[in-house]
N, C-alpha and C. Protein backbone atom coordinates (compact mmCIF):
# COMPACT_ATOMS: atom_id res chain seq x y z
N UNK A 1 143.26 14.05 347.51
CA UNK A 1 143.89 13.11 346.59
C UNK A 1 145.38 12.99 346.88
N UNK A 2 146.11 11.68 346.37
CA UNK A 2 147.59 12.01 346.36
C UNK A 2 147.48 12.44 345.02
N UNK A 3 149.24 13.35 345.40
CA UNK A 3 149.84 13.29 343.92
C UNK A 3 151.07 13.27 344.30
N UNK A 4 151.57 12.74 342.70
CA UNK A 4 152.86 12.44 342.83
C UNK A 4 153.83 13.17 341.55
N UNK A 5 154.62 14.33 342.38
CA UNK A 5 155.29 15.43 341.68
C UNK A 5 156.69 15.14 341.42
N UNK A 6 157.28 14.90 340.18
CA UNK A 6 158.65 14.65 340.27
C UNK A 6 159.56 15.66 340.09
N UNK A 7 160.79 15.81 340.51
CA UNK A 7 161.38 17.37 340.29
C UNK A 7 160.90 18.22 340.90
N UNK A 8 160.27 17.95 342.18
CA UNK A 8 159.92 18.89 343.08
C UNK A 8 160.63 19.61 344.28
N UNK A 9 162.02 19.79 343.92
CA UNK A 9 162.85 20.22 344.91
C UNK A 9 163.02 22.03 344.65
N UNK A 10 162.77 22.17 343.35
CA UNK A 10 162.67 23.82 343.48
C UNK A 10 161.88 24.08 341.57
N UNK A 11 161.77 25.27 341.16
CA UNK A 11 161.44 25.44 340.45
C UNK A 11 160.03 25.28 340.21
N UNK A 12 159.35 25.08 338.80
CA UNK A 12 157.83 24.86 339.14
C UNK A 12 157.48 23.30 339.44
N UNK A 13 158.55 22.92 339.65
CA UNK A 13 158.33 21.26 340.64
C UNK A 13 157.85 20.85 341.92
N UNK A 14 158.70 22.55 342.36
CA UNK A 14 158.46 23.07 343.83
C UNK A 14 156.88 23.84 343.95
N UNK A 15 156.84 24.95 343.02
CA UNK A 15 155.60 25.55 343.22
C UNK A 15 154.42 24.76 342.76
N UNK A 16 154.46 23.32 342.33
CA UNK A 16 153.22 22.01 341.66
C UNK A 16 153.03 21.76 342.79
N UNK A 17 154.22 21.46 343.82
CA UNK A 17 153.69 20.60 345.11
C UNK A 17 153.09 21.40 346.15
N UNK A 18 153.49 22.66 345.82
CA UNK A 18 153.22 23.53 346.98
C UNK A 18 151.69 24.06 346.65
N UNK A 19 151.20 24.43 345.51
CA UNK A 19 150.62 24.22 344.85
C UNK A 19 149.14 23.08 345.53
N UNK A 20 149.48 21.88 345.30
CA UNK A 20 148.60 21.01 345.58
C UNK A 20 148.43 20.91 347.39
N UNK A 21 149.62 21.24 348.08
CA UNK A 21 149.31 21.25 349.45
C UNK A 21 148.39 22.45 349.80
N UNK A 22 148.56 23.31 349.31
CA UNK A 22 147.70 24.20 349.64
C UNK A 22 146.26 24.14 349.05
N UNK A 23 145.87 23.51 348.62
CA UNK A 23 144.58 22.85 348.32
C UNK A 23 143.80 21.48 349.11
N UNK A 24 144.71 21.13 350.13
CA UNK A 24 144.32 20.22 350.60
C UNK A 24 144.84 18.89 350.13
N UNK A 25 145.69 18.28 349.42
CA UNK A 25 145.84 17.19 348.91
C UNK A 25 147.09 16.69 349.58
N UNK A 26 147.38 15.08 349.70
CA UNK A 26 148.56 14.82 349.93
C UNK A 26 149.74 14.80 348.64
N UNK A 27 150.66 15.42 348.96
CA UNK A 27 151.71 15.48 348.18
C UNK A 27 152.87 14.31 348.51
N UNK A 28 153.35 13.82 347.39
CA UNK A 28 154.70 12.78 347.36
C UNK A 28 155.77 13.59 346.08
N UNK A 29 156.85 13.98 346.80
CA UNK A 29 157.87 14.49 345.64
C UNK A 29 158.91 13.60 345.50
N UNK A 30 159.11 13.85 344.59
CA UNK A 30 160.77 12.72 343.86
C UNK A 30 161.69 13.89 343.36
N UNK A 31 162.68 13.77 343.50
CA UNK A 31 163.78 14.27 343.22
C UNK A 31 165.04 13.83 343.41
N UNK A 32 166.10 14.36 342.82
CA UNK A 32 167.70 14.07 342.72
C UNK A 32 168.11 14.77 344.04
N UNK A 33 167.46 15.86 344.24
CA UNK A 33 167.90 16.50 345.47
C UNK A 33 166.96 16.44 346.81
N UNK A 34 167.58 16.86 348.10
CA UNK A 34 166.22 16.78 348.86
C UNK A 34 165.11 18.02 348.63
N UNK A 35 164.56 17.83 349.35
CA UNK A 35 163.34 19.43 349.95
C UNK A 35 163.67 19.66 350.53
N UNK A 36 163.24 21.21 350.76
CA UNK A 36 162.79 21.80 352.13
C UNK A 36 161.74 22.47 352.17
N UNK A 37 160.59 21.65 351.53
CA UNK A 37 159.23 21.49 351.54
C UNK A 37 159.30 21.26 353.22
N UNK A 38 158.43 21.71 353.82
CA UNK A 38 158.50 21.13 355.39
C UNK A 38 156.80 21.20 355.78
N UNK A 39 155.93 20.21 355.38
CA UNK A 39 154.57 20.41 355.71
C UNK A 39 154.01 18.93 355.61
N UNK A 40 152.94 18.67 356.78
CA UNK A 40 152.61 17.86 357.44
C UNK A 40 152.02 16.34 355.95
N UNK A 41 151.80 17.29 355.03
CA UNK A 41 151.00 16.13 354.02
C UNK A 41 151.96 16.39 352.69
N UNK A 42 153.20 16.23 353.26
CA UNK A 42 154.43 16.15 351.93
C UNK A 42 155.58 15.46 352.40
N UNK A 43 155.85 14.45 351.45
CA UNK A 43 156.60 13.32 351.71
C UNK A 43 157.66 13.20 350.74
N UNK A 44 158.76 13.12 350.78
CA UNK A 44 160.00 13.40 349.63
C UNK A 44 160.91 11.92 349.52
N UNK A 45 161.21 11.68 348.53
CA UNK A 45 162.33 10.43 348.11
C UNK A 45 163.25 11.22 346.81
N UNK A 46 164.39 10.61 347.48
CA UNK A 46 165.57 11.26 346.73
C UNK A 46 165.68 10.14 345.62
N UNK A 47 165.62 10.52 344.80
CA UNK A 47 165.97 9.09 344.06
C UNK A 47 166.05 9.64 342.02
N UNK A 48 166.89 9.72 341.08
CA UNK A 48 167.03 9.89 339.59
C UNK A 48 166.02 9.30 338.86
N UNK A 49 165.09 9.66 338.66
CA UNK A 49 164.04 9.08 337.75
C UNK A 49 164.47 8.18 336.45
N UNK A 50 166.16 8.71 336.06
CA UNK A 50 166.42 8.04 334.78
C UNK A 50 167.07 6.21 335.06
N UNK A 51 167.61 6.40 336.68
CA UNK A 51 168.36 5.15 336.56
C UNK A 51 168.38 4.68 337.77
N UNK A 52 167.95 5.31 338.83
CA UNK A 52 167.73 4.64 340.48
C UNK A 52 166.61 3.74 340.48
N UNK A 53 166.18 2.89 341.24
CA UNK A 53 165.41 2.28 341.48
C UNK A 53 164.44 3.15 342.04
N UNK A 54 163.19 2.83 341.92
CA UNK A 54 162.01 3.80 342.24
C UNK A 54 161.18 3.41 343.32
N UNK A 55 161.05 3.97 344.01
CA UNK A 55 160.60 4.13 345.41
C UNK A 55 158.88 3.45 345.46
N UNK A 56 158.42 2.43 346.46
CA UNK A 56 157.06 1.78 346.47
C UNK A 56 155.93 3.00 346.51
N UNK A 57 155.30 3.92 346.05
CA UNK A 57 154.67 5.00 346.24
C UNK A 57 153.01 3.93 345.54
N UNK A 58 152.06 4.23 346.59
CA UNK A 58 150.75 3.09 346.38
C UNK A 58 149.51 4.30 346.07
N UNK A 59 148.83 3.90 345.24
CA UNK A 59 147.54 4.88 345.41
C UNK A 59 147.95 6.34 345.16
N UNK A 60 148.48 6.36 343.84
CA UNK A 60 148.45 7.66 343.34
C UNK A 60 147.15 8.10 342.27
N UNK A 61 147.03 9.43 342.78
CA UNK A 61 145.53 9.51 341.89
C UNK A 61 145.78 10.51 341.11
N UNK A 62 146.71 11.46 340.86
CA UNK A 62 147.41 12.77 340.20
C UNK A 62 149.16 12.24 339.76
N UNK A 63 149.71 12.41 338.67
CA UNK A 63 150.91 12.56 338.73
C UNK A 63 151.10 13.59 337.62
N UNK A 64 152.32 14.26 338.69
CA UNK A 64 152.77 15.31 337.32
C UNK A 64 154.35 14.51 336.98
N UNK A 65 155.06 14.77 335.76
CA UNK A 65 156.04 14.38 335.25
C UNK A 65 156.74 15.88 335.13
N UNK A 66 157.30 16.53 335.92
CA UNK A 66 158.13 17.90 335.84
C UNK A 66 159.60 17.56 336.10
N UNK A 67 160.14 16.27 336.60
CA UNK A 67 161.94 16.23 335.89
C UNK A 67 162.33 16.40 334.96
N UNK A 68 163.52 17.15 335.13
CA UNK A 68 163.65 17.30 333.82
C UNK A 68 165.52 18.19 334.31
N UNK A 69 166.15 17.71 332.79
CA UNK A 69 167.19 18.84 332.61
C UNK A 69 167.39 19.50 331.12
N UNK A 70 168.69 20.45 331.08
CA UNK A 70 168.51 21.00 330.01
C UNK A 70 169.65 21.02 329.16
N UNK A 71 169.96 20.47 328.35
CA UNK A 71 171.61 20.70 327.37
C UNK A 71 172.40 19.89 328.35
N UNK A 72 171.95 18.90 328.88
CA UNK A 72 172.89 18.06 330.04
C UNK A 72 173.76 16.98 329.13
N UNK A 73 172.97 16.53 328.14
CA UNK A 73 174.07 14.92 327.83
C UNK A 73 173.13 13.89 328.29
N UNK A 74 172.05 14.60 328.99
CA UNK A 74 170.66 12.95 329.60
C UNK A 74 169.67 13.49 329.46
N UNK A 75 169.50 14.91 328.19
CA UNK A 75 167.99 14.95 328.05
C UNK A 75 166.81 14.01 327.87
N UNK A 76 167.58 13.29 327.16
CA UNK A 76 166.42 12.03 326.62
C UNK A 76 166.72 10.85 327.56
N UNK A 77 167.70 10.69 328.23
CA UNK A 77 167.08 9.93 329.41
C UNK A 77 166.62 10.27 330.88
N UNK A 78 166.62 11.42 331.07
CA UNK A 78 165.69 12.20 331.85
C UNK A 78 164.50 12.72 331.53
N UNK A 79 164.70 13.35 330.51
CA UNK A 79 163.43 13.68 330.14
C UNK A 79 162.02 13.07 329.52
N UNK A 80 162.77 12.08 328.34
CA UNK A 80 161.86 11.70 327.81
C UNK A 80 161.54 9.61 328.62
N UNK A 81 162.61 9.38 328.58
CA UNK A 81 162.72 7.89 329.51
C UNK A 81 162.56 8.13 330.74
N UNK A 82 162.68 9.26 331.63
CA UNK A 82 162.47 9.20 332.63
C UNK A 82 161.14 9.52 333.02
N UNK A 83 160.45 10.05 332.14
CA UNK A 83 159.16 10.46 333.04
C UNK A 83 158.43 9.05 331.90
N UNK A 84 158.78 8.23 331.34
CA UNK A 84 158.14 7.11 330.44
C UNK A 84 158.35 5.85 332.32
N UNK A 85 159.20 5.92 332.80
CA UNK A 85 159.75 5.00 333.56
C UNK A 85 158.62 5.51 334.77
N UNK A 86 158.45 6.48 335.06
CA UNK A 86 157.60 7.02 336.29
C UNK A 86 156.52 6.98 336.20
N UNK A 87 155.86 6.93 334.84
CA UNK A 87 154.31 7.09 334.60
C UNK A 87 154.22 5.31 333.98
N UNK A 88 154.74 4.40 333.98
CA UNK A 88 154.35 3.05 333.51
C UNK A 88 154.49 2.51 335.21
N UNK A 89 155.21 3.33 336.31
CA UNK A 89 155.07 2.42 337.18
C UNK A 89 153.93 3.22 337.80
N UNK A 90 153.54 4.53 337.78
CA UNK A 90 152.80 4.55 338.88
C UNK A 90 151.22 5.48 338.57
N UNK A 91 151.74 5.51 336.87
CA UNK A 91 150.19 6.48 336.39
C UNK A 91 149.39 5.26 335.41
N UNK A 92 150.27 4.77 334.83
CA UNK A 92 149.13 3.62 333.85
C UNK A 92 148.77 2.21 334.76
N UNK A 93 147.59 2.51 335.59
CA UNK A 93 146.67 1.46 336.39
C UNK A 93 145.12 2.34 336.67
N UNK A 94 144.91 1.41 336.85
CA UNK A 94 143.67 1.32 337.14
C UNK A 94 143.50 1.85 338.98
N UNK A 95 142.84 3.51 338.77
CA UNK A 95 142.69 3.91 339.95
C UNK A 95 143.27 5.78 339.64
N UNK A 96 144.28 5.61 338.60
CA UNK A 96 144.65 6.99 338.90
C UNK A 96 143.69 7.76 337.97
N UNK A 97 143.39 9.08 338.06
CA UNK A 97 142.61 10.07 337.43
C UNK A 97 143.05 10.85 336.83
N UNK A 98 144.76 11.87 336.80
CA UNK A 98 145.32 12.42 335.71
C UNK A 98 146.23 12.13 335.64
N UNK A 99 146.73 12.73 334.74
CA UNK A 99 148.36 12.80 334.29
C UNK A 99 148.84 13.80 333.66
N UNK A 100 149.51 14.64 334.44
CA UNK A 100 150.07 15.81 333.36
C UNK A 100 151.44 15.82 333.26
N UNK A 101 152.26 16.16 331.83
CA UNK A 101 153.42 16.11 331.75
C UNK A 101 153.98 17.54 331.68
N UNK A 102 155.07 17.94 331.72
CA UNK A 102 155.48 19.40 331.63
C UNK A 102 156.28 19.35 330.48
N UNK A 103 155.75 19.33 329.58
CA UNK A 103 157.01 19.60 328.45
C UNK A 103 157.98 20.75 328.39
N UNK A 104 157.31 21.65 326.80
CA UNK A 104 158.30 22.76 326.39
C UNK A 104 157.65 22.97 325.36
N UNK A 105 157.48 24.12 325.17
CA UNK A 105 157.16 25.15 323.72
C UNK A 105 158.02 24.75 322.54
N UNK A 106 159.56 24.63 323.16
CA UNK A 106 159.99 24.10 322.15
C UNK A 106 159.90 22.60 321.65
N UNK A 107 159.19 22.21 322.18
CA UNK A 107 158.54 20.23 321.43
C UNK A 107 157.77 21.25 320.36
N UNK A 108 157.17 22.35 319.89
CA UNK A 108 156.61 22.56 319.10
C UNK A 108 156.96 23.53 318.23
N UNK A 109 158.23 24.48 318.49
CA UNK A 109 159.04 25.50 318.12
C UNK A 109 160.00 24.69 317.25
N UNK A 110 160.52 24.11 318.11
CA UNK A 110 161.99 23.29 317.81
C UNK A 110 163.48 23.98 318.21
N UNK A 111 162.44 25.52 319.06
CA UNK A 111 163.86 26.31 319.08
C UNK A 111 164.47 26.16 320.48
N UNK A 112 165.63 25.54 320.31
CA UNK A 112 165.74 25.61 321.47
C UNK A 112 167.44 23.98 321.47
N UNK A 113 168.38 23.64 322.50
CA UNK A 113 169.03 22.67 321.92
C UNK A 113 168.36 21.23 321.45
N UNK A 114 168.93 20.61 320.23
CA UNK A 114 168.44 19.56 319.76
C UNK A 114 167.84 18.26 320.46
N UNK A 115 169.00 17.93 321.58
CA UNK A 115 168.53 17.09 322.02
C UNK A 115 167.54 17.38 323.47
N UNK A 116 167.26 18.68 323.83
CA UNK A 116 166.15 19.13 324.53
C UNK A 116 164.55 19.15 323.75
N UNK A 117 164.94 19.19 322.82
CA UNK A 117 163.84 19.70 321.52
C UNK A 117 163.35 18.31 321.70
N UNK A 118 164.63 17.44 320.88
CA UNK A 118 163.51 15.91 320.73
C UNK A 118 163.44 15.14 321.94
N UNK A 119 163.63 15.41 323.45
CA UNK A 119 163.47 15.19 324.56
C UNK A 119 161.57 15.24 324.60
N UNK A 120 161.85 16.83 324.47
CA UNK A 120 160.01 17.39 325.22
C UNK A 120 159.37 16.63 323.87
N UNK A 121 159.38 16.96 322.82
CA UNK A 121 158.75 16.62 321.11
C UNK A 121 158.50 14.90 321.48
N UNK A 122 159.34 14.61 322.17
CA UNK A 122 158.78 12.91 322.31
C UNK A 122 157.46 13.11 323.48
N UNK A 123 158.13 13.89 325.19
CA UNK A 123 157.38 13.65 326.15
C UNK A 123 155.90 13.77 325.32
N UNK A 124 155.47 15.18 324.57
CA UNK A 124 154.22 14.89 323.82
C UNK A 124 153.63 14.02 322.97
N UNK A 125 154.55 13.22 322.47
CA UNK A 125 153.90 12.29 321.74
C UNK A 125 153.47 10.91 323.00
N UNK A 126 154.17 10.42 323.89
CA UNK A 126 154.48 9.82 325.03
C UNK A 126 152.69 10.26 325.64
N UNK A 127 152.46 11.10 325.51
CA UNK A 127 151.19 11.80 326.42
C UNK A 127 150.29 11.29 325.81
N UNK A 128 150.40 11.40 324.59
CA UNK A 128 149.01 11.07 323.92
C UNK A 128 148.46 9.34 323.40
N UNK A 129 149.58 8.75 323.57
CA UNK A 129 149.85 7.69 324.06
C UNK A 129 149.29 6.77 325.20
N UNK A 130 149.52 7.82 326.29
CA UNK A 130 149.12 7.29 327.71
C UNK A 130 147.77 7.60 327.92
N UNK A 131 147.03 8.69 326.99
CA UNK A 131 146.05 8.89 326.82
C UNK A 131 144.67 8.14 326.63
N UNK A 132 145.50 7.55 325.46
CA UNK A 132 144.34 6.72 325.09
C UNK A 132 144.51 5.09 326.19
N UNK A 133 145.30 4.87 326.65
CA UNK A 133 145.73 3.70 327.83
C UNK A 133 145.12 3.92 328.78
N UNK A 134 144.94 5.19 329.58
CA UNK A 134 144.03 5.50 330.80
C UNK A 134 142.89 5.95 330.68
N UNK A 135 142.61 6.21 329.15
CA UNK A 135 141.12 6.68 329.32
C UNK A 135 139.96 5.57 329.62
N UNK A 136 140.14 4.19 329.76
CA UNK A 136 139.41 3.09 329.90
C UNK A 136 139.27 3.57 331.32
N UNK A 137 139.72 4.20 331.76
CA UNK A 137 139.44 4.26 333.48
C UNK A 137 139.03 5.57 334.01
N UNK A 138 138.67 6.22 332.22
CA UNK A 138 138.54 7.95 333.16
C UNK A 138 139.31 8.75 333.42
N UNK A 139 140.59 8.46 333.09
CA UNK A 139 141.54 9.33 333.38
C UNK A 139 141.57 9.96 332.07
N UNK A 140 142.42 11.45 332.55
CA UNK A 140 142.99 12.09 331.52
C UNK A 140 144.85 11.71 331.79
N UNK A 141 145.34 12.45 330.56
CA UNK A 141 146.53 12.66 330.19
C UNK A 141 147.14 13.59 329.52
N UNK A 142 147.34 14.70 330.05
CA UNK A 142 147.91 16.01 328.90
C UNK A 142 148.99 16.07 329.57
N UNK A 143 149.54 17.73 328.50
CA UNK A 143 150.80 18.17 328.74
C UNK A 143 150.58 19.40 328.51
N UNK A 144 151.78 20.49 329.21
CA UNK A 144 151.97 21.57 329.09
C UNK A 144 153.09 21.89 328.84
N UNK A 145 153.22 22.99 327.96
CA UNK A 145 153.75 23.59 327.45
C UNK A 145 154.84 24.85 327.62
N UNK A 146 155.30 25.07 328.58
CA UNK A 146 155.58 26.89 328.57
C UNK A 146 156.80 27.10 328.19
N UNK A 147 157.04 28.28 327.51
CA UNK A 147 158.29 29.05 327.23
C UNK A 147 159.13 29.14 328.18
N UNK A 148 159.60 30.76 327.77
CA UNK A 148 160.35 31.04 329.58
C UNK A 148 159.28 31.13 330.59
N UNK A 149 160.18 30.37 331.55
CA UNK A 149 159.67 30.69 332.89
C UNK A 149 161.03 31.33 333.83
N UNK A 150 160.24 31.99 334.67
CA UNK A 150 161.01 32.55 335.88
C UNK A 150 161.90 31.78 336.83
N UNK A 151 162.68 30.98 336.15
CA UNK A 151 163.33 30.05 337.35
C UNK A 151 164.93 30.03 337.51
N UNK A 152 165.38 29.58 338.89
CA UNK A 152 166.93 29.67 338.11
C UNK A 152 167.65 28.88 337.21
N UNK A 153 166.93 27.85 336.67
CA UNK A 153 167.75 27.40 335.15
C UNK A 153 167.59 28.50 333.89
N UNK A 154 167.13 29.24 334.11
CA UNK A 154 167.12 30.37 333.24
C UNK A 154 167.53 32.05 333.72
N UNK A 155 168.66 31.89 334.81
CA UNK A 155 169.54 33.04 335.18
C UNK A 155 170.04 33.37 334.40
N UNK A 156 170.78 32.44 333.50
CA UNK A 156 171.72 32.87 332.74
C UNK A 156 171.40 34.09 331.68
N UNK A 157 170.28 34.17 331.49
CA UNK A 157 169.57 35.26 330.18
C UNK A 157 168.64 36.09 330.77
N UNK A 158 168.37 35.80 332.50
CA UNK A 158 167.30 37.04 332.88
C UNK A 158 168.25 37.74 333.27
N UNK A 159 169.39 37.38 333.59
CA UNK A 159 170.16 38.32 334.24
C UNK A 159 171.20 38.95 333.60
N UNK A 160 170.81 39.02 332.18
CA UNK A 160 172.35 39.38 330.95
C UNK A 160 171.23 40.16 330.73
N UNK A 161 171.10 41.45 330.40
CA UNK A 161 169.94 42.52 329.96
C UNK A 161 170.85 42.68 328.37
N UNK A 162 171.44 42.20 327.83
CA UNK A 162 171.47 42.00 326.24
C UNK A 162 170.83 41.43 326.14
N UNK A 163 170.85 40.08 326.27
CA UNK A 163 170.24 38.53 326.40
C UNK A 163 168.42 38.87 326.18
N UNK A 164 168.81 39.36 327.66
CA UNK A 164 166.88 39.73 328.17
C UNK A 164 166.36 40.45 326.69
N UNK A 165 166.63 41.66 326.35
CA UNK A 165 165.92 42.27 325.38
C UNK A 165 166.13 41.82 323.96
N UNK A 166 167.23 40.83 323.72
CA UNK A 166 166.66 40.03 322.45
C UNK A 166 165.06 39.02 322.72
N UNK A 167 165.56 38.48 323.99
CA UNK A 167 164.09 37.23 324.51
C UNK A 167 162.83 38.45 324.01
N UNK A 168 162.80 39.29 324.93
CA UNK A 168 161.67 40.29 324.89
C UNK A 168 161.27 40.74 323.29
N UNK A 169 162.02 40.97 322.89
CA UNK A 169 161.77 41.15 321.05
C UNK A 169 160.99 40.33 320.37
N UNK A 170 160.95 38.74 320.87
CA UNK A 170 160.30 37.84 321.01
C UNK A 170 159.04 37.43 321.11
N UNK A 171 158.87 38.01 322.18
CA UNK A 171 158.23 37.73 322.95
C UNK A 171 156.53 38.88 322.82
N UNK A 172 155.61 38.75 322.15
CA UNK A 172 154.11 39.80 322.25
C UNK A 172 153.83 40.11 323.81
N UNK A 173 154.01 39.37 324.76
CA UNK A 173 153.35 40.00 326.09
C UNK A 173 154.20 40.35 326.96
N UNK A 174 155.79 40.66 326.36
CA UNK A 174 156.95 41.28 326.69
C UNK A 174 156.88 40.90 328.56
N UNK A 175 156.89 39.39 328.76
CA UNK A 175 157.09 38.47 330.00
C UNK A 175 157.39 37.38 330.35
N UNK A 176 158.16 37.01 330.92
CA UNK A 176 157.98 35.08 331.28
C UNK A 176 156.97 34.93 332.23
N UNK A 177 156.58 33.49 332.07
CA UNK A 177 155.35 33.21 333.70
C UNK A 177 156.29 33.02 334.89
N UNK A 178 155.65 32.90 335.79
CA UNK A 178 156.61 32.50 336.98
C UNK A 178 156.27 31.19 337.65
N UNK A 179 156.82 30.48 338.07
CA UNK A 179 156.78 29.25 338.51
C UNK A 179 155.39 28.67 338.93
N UNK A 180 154.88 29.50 340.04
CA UNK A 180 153.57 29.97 340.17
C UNK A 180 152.34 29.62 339.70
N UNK A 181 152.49 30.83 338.21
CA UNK A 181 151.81 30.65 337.30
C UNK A 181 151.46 29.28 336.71
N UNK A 182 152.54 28.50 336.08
CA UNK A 182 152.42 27.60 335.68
C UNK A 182 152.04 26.14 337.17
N UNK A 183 151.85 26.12 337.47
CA UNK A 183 151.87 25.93 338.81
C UNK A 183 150.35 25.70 338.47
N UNK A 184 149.60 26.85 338.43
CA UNK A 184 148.10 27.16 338.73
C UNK A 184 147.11 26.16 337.40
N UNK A 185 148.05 26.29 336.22
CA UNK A 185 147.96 25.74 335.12
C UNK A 185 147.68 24.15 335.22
N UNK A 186 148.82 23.71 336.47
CA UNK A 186 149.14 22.07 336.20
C UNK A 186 148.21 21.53 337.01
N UNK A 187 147.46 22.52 338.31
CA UNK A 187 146.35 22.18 338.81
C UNK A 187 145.24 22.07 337.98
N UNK A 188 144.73 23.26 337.04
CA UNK A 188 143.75 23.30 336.27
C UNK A 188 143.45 21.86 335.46
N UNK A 189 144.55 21.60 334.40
CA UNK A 189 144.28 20.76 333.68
C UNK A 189 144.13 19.10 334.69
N UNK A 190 145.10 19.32 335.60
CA UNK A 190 144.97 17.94 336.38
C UNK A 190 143.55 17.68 337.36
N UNK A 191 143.16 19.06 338.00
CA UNK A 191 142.03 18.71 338.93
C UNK A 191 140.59 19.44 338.45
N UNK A 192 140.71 20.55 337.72
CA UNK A 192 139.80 21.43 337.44
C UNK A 192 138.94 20.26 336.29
N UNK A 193 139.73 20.06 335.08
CA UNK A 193 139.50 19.74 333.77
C UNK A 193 139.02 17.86 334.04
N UNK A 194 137.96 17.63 333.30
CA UNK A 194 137.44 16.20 333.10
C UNK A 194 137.09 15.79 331.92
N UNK A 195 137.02 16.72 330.82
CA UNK A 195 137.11 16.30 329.44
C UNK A 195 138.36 16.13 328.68
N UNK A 196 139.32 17.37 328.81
CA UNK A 196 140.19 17.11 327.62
C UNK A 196 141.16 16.14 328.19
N UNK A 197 142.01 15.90 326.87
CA UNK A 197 142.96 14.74 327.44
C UNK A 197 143.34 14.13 326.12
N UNK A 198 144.74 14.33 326.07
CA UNK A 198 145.88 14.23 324.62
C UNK A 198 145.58 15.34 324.10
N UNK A 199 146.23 16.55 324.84
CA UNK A 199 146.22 17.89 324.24
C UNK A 199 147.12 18.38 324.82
N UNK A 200 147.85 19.21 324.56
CA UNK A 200 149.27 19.73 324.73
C UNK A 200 148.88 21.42 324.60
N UNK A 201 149.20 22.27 325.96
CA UNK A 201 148.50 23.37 325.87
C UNK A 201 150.07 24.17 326.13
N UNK A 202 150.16 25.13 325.32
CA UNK A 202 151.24 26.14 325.27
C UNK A 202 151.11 27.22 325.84
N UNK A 203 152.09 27.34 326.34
CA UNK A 203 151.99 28.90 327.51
C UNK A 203 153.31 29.41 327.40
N UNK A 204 153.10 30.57 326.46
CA UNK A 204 154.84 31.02 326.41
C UNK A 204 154.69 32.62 325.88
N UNK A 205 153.38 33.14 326.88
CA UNK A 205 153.62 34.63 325.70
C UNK A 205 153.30 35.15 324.63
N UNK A 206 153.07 34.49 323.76
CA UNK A 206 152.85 34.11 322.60
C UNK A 206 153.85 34.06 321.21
N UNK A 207 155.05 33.84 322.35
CA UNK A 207 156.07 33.49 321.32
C UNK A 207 156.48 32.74 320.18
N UNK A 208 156.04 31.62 320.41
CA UNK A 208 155.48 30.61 319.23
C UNK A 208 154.70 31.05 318.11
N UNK A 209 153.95 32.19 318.57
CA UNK A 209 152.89 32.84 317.56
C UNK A 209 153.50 34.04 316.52
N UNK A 210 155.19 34.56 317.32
CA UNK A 210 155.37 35.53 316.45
C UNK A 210 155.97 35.91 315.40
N UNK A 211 155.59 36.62 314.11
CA UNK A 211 155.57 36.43 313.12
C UNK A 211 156.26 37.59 312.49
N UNK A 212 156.80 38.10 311.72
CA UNK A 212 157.66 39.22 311.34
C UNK A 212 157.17 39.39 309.98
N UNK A 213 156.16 40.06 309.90
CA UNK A 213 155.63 40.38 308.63
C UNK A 213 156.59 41.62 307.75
N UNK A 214 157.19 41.20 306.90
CA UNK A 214 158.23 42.20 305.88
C UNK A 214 157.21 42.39 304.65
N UNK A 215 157.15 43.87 304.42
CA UNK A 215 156.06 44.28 303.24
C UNK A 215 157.10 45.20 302.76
């Protein structure tokens, strides 16, 4: 199949595409920056999802929506307009089969900065949306969810061990996933899965879940 990974220059943007090449599929990445993806069935365009013109990409049958920034000043037009701008040109037709978005735990926490919060809190509503638009054709449309992950937009607190062991206090399975991980996730729901679709699946530890019972 193609797919088409945005924000695939590092992070789990990088490990989605790498990810799908190693399964056999052709990969197309978008990003602000280049690659150094270097493999025979991966194809890269530099280009801002929020405001460049978007590149002719034909016959996509997978797209993930993983651009994204964080506390920038263009959450919501990166995040939430930009992956709205990428999936009206190249996931809502007739022909493609999923769609997965990468949100945030916090679209459902709220913890986390405001305008990141109502960034992802839209991308999910945005999903379920596109959901019911592509299901005339069989397609699905979800989103995922995860907490921390292992990446370097989140140095700043793996690498402060104050920082770290407040997160961990947090946190029931005292871990973040790693790029990887979630990675394995965006395959599942996109190639594994043929039923669900407008469901938003959380992966964070079970941080969201924890509760401080005072007796």
């Amino acid at each position: 199949m193609k797919v088409l990974v945005t924000g695939s220059s590092n992070g789990i943007g990088k490990a989605v595409a790498q990810k799908f090449l190693s399964c056999g599929h052709d990969v197309v990445g978008l990003d602000v920056l280049p690659a150094d993806i270097r493999h025979a069935r991966y194809m890269h365009f530099v280009a801002d999802v929020a405001c460049d013109k978007l590149p002719q990409i034909d016959n996509v049958d997978v797209l993930v929506n993983n651009a994204g920034v964080q506390n920038s000043g263009r959450d919501i037009d990166v995040n939430l307009k930009g992956a709205m701008r990428i999936t009206e040109q190249y996931g809502v037709r007739k022909g493609i089969k999923s769609i997965v978005f990468v949100a945030s735990a916090s679209a459902t926490t709220g913890s986390e900065f405001p305008e990141y919060v109502a960034s992802k809190g839209g991308v999910v509503s945005y999903m379920k949306n596109v959901a019911l638009r592509v299901a005339p054709w069989g397609a699905t449309s979800n989103s995922i969810s995860p907490g921390g992950v292992t990446t370097p937009l989140n140095a700043h607190v793996m690498n402060e061990p104050r920082l770290w062991q407040q997160i961990m206090e947090e946190t029931p399975l005292k871990k973040w996933a790693s790029a990887e991980e979630i990675a394995e996730w965006v395959y599942f729901v996109a190639v594994v899965n043929k039923s669900m679709t407008a469901q938003d699946i959380v992966i964070d530890n079970g941080e969201s879940a924890r509760a401080n019972f005072v007796w």
